[in-house]
C-alpha atoms as a PDB file:
ATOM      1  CA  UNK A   1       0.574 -13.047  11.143  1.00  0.00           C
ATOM      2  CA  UNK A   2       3.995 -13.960  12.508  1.00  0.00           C
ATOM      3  CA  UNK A   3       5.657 -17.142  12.748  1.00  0.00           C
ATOM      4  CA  UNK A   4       4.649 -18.873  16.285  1.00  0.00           C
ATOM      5  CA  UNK A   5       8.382 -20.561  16.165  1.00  0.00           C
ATOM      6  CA  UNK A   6      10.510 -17.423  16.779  1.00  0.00           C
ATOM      7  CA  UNK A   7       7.960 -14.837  17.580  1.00  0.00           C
ATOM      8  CA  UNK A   8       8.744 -12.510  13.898  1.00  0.00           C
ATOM      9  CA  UNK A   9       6.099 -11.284  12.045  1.00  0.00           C
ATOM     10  CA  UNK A  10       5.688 -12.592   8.930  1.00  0.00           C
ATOM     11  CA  UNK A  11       7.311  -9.789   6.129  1.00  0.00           C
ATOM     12  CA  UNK A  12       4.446  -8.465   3.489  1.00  0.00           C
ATOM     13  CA  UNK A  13       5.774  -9.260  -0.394  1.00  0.00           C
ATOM     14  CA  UNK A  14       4.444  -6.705  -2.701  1.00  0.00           C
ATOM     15  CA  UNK A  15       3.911  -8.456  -6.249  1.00  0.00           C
ATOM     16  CA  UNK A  16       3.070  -5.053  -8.132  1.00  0.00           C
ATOM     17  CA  UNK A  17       4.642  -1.676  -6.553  1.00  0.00           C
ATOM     18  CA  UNK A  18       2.436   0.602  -8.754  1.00  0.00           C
ATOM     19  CA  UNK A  19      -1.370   0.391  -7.931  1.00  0.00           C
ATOM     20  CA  UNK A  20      -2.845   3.559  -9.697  1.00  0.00           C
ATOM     21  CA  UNK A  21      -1.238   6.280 -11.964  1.00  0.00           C
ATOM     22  CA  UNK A  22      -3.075   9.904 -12.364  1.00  0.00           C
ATOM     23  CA  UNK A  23      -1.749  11.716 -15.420  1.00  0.00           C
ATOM     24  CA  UNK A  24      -2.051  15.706 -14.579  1.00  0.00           C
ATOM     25  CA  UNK A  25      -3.873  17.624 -17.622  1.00  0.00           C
ATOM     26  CA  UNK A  26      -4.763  21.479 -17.904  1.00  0.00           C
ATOM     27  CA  UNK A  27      -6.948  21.209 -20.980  1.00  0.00           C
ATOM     28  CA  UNK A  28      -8.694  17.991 -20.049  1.00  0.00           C
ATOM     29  CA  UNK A  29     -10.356  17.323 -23.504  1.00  0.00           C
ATOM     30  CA  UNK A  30      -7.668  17.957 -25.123  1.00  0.00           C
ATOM     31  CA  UNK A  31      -5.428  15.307 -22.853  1.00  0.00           C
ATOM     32  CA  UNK A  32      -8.323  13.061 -23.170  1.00  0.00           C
ATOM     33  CA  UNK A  33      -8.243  13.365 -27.055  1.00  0.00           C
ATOM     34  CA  UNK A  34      -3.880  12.633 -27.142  1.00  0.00           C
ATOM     35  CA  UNK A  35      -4.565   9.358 -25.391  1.00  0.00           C
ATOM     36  CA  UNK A  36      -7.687   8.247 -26.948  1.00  0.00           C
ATOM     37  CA  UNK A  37      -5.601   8.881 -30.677  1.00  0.00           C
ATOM     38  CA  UNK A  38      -2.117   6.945 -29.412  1.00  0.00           C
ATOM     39  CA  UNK A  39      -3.555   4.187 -27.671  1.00  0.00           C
ATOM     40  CA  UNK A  40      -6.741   3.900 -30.340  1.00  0.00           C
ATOM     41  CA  UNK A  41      -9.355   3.938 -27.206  1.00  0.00           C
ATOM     42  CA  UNK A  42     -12.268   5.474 -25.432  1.00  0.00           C
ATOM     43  CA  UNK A  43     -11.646   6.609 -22.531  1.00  0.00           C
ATOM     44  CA  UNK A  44     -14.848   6.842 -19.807  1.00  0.00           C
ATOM     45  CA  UNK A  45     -14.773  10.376 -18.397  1.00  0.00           C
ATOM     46  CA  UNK A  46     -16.251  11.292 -15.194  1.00  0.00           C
ATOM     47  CA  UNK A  47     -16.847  15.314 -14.316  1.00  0.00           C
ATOM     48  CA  UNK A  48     -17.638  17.044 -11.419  1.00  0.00           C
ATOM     49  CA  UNK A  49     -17.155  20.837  -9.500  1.00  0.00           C
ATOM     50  CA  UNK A  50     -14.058  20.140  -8.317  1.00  0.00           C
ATOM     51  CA  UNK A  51     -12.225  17.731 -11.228  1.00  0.00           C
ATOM     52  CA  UNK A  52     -12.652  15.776 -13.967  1.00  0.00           C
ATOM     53  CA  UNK A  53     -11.054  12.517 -14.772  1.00  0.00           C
ATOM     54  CA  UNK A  54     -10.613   9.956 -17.734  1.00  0.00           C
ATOM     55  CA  UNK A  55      -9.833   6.418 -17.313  1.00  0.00           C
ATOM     56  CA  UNK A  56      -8.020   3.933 -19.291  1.00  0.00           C
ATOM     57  CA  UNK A  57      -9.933   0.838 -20.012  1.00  0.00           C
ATOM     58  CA  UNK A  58      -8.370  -1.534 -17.535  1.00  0.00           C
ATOM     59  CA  UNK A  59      -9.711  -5.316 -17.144  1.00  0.00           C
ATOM     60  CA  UNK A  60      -6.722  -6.689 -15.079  1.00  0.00           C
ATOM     61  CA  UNK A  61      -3.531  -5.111 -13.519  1.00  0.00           C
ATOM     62  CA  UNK A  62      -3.180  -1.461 -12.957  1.00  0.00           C
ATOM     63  CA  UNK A  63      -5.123   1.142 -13.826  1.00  0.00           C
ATOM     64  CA  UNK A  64      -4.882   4.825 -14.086  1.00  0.00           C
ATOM     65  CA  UNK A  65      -6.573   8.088 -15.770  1.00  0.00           C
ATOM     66  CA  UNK A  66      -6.233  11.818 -17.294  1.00  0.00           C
ATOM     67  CA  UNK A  67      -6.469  14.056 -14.306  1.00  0.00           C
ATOM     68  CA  UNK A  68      -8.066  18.136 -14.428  1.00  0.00           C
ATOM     69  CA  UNK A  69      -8.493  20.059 -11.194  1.00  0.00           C
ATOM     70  CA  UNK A  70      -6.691  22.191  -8.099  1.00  0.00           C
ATOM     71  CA  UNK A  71      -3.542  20.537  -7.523  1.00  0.00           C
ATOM     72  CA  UNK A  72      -3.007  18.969 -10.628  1.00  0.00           C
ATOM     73  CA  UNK A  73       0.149  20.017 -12.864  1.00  0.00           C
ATOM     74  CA  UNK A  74       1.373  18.650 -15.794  1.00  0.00           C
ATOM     75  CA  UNK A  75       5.483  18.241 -15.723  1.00  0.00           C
ATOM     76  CA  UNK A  76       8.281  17.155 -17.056  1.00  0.00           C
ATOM     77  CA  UNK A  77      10.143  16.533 -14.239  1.00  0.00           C
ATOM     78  CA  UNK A  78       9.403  13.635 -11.568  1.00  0.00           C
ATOM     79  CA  UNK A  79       8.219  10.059 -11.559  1.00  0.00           C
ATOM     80  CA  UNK A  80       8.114   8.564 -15.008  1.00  0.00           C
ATOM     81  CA  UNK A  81       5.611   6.411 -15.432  1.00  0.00           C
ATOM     82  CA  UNK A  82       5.740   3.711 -18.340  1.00  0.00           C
ATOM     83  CA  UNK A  83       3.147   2.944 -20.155  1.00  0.00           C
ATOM     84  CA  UNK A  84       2.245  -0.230 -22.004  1.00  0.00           C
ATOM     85  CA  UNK A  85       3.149  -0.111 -25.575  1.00  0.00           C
ATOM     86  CA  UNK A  86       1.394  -3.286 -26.651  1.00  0.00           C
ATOM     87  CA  UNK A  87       3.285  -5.832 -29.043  1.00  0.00           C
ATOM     88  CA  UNK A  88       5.155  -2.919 -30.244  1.00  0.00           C
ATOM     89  CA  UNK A  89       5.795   0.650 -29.001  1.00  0.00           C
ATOM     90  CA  UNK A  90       6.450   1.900 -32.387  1.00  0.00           C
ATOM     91  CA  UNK A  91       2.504   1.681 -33.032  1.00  0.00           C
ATOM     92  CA  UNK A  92       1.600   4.226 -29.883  1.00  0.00           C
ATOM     93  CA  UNK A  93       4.643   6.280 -30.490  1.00  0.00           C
ATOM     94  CA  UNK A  94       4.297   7.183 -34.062  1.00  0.00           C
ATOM     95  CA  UNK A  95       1.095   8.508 -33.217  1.00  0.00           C
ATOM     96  CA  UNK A  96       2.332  10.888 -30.631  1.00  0.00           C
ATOM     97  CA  UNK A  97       3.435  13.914 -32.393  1.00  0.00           C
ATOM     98  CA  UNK A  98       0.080  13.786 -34.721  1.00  0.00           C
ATOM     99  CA  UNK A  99      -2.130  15.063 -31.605  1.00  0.00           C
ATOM    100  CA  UNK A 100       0.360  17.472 -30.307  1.00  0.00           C
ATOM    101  CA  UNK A 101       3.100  15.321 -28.464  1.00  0.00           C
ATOM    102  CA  UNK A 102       7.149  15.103 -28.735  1.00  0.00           C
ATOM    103  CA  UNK A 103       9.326  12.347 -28.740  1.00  0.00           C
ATOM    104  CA  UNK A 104      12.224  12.698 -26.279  1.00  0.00           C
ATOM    105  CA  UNK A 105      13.916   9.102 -27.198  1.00  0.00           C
ATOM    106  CA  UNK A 106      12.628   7.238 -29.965  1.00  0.00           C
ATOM    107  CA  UNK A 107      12.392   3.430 -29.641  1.00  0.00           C
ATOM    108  CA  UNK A 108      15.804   2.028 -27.839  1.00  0.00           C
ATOM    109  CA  UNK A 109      16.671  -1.669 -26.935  1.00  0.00           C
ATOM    110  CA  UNK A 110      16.858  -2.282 -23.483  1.00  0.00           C
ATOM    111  CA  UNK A 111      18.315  -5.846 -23.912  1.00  0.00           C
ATOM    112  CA  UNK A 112      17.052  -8.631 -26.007  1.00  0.00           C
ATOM    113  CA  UNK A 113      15.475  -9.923 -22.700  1.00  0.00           C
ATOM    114  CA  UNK A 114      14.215  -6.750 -21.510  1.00  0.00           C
ATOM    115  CA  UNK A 115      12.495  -5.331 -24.447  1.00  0.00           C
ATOM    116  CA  UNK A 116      12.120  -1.710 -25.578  1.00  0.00           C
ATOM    117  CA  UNK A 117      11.308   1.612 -24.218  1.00  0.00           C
ATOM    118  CA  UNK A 118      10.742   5.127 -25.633  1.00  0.00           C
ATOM    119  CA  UNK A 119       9.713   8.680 -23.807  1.00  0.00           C
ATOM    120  CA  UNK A 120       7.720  11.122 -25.027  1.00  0.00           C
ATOM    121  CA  UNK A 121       5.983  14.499 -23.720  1.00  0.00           C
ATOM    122  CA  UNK A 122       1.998  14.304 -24.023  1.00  0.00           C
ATOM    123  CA  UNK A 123       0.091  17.289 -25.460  1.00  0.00           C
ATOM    124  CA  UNK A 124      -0.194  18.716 -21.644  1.00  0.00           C
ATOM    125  CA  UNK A 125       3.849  18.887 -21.145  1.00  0.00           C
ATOM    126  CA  UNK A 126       3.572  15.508 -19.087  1.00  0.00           C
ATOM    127  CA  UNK A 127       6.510  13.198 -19.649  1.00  0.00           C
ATOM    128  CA  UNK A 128       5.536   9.758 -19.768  1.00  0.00           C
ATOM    129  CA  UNK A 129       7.411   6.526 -21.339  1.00  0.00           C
ATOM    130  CA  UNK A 130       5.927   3.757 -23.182  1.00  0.00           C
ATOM    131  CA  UNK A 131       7.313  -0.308 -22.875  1.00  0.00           C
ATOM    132  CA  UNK A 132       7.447  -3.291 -25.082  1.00  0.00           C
ATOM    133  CA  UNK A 133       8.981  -6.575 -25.405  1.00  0.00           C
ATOM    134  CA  UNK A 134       9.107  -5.880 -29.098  1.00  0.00           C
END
């Protein structure tokens, strides 16, 4: 809808610029099994012919899941996608390595108003980073 006074359309704002994540896995239990340890969760899988997915129990925000099929490649090159770390990172990261995972950059201060970040490599050669204001 535009505005009737000087004929301009009306300019969308975007309040959240990621919508869905899809983390690529080859061995798709085994993907399933790194996320479910870090994050201490269940993920609800969903199989078919073609692909299988895993999805992160979401209630509000985004959402996302463990991706096997054609076309889907774990990497450690691309988009980085940060991942919650909860109150504090250092819960979710010390877990990593246990299930098969490497820590790139351990736990590092943004700024005191910022918070935290760390990145890691998952157990499929995906690498992801994890948040907190903590």
């Amino acid at each position: 809808m535009g505005d009737v006074r000087t004929g301009k359309k009306k300019k969308e704002v975007i309040e959240d610029y990621v919508s869905w994540f899809e983390i690529p896995a080859i061995d798709f239990q085994q993907a399933v099994n790194f996320y479910n340890h870090i994050f201490d969760i269940a993920m609800e899988q969903n199989s078919t012919e073609v692909n299988s997915m895993a999805f992160f129990p979401s209630t509000k925000g985004v959402g996302g899941g463990i991706v096997a099929g054609p076309g889907y490649v774990p990497s450690d090159s691309g988009p980085l996608i940060y991942l919650n770390g909860g109150k504090d990172l250092n819960i979710v990261l010390n877990k990593v390595e246990e299930v098969g995972g490497r820590i790139v950059m351990p736990k590092t201060l943004i700024s005191e108003e910022m918070g935290y970040f760390a990145i890691f490599i998952d157990s499929q050669g995906n690498k992801l980073a994890l948040y907190s204001k903590n």
